[in-house]
C-alpha atoms as a PDB file:
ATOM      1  CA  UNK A   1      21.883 -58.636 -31.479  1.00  0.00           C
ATOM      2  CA  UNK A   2      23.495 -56.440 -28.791  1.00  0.00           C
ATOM      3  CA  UNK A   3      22.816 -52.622 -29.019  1.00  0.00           C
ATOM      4  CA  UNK A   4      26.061 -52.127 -27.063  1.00  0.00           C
ATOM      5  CA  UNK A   5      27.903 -54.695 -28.697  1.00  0.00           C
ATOM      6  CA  UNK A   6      27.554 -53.998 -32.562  1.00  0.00           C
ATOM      7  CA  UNK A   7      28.308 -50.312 -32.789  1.00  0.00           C
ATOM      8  CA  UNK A   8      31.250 -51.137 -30.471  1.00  0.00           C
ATOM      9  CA  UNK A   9      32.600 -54.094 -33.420  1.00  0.00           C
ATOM     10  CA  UNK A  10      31.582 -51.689 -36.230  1.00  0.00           C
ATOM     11  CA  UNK A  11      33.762 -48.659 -35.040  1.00  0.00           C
ATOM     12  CA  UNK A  12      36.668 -50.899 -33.238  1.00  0.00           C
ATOM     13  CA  UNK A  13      37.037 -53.872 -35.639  1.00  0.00           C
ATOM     14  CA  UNK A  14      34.620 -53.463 -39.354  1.00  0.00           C
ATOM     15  CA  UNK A  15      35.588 -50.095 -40.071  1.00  0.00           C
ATOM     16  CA  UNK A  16      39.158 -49.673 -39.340  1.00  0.00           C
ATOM     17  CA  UNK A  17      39.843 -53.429 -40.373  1.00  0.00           C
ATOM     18  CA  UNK A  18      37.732 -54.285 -43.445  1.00  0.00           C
ATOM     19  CA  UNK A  19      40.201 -52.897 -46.444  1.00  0.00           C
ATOM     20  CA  UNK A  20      42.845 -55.369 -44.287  1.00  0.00           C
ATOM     21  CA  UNK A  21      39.861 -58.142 -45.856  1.00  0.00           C
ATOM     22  CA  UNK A  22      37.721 -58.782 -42.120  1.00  0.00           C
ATOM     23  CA  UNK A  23      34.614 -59.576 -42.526  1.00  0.00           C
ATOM     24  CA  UNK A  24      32.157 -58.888 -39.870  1.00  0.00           C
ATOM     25  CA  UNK A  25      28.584 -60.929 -39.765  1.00  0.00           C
ATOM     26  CA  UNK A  26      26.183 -60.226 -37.134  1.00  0.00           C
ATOM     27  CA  UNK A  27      23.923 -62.943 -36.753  1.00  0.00           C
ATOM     28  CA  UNK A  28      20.421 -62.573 -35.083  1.00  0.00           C
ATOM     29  CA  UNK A  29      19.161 -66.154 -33.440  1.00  0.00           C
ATOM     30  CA  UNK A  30      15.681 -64.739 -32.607  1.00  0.00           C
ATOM     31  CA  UNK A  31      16.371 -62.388 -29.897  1.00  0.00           C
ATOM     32  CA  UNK A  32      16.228 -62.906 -26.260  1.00  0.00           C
ATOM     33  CA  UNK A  33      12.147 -64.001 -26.426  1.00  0.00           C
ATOM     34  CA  UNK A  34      12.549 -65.573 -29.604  1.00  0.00           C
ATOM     35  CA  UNK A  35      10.054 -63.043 -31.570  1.00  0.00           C
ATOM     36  CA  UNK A  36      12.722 -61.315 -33.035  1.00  0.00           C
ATOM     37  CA  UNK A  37      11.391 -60.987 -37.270  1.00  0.00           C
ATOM     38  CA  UNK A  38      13.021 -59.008 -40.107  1.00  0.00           C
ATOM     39  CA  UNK A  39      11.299 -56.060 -39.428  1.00  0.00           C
ATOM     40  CA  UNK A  40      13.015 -55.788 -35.930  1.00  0.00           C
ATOM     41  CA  UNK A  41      16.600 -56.656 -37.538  1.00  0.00           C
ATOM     42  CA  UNK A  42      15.948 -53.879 -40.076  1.00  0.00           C
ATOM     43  CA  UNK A  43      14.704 -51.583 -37.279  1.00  0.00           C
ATOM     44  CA  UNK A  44      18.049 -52.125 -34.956  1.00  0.00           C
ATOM     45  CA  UNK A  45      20.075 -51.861 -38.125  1.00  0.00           C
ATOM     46  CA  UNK A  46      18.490 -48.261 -38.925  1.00  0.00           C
ATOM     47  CA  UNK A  47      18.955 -47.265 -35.232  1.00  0.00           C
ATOM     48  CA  UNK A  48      22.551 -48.136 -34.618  1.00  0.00           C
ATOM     49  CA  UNK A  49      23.771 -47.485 -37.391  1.00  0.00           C
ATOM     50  CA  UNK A  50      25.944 -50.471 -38.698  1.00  0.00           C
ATOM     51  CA  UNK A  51      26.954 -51.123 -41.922  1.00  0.00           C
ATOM     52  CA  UNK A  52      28.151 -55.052 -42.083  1.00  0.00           C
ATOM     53  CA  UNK A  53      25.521 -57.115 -43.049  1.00  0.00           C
ATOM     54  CA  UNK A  54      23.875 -59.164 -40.452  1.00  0.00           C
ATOM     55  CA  UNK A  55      21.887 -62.532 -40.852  1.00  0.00           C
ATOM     56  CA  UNK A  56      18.578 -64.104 -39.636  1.00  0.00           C
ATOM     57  CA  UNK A  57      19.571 -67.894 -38.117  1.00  0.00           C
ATOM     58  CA  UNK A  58      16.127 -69.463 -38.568  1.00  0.00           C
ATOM     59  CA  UNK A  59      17.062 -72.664 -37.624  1.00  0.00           C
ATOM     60  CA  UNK A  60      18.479 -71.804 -34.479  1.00  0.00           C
ATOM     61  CA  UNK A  61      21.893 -73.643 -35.064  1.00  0.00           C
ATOM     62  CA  UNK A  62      24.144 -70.440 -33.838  1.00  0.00           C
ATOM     63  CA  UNK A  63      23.331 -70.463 -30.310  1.00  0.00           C
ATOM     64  CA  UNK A  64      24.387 -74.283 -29.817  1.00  0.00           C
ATOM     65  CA  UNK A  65      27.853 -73.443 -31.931  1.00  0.00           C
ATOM     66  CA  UNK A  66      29.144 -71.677 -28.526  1.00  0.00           C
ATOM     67  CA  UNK A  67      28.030 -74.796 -26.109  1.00  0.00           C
ATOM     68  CA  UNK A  68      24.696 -72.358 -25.096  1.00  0.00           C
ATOM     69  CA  UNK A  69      21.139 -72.460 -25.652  1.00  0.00           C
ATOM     70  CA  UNK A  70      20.589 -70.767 -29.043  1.00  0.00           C
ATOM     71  CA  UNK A  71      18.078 -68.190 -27.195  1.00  0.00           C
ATOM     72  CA  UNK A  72      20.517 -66.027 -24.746  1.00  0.00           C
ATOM     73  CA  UNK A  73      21.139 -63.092 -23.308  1.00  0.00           C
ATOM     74  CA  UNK A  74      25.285 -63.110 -24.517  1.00  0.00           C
ATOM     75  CA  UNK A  75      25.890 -62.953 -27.719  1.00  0.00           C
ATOM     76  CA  UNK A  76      28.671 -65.724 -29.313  1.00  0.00           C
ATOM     77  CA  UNK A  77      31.829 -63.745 -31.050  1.00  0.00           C
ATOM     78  CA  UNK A  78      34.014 -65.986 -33.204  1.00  0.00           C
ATOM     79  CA  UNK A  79      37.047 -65.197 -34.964  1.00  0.00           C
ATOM     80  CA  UNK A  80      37.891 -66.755 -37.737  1.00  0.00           C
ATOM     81  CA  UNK A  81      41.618 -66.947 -38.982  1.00  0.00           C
ATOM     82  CA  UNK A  82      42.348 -66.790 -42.941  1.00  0.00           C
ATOM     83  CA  UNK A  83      43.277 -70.540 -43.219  1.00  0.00           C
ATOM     84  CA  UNK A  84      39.539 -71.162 -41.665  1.00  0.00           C
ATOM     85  CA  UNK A  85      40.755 -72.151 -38.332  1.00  0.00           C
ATOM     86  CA  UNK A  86      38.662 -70.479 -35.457  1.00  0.00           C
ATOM     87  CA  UNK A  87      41.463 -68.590 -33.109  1.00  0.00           C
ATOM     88  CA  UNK A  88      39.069 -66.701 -30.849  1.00  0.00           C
ATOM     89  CA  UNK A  89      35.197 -67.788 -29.009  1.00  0.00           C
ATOM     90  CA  UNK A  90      33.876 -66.231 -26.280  1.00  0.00           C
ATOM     91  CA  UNK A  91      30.336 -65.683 -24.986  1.00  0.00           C
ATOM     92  CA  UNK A  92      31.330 -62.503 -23.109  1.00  0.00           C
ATOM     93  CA  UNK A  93      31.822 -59.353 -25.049  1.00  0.00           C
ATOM     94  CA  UNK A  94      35.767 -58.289 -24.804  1.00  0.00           C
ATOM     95  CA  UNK A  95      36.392 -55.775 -27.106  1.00  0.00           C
ATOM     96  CA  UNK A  96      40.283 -55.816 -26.558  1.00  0.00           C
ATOM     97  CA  UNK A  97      40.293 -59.081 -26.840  1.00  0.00           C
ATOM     98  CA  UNK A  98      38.896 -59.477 -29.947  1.00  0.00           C
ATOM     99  CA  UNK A  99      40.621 -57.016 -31.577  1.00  0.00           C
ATOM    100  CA  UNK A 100      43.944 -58.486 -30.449  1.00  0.00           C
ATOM    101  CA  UNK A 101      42.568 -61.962 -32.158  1.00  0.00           C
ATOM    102  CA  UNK A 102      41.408 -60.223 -35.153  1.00  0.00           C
ATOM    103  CA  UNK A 103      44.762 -58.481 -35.328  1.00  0.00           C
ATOM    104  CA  UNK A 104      46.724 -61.814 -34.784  1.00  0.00           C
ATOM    105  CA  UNK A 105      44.608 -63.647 -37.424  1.00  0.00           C
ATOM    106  CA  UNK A 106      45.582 -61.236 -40.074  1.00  0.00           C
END
């Protein structure tokens, strides 16, 4: 979970886009050490402030989705189009970007 990252998405993408039907879901794939728990999700929740729901990946599977060890430092964001098709991957944080591919996919 990125601290800079997920305020950015709620205010620029949940917030403005979710009555268009976006869903945002941060997943958490253990944090940068791994030790990342539920406590610490809840905690970083509380402190930034963000209101999509954001999931634990126990297994680990996320991280090797974007071609990257499941344990790093960049977060994976994914856009998924309404037909299911994903229109948008990147491992390095472009807000205009995204938006632009969330936009399109609607």
């Amino acid at each position: 979970m990125c601290g800079l990252e997920f305020p950015d998405i709620e205010q620029l993408i949940w917030k403005p886009h979710r009555a268009d039907g976006v869903v945002v879901i941060g997943i958490n794939t253990g944090g940068l050490y791994g030790d990342d728990n539920r406590t610490r999700i809840e905690r970083f929740i509380a402190e930034t402030g963000i209101t999509f729901p954001v999931a634990q990946d126990l297994a680990g599977s996320a991280g090797q989705f974007g071609g990257g060890p499941a344990i790093s430092p960049f977060p994976i964001d994914v856009v998924v189009g309404r037909d299911g098709r994903i229109v948008y991957v990147s491992r390095e944080y472009d807000a205009s970007a995204m938006i632009g591919a969330v936009q399109a996919a609607l």
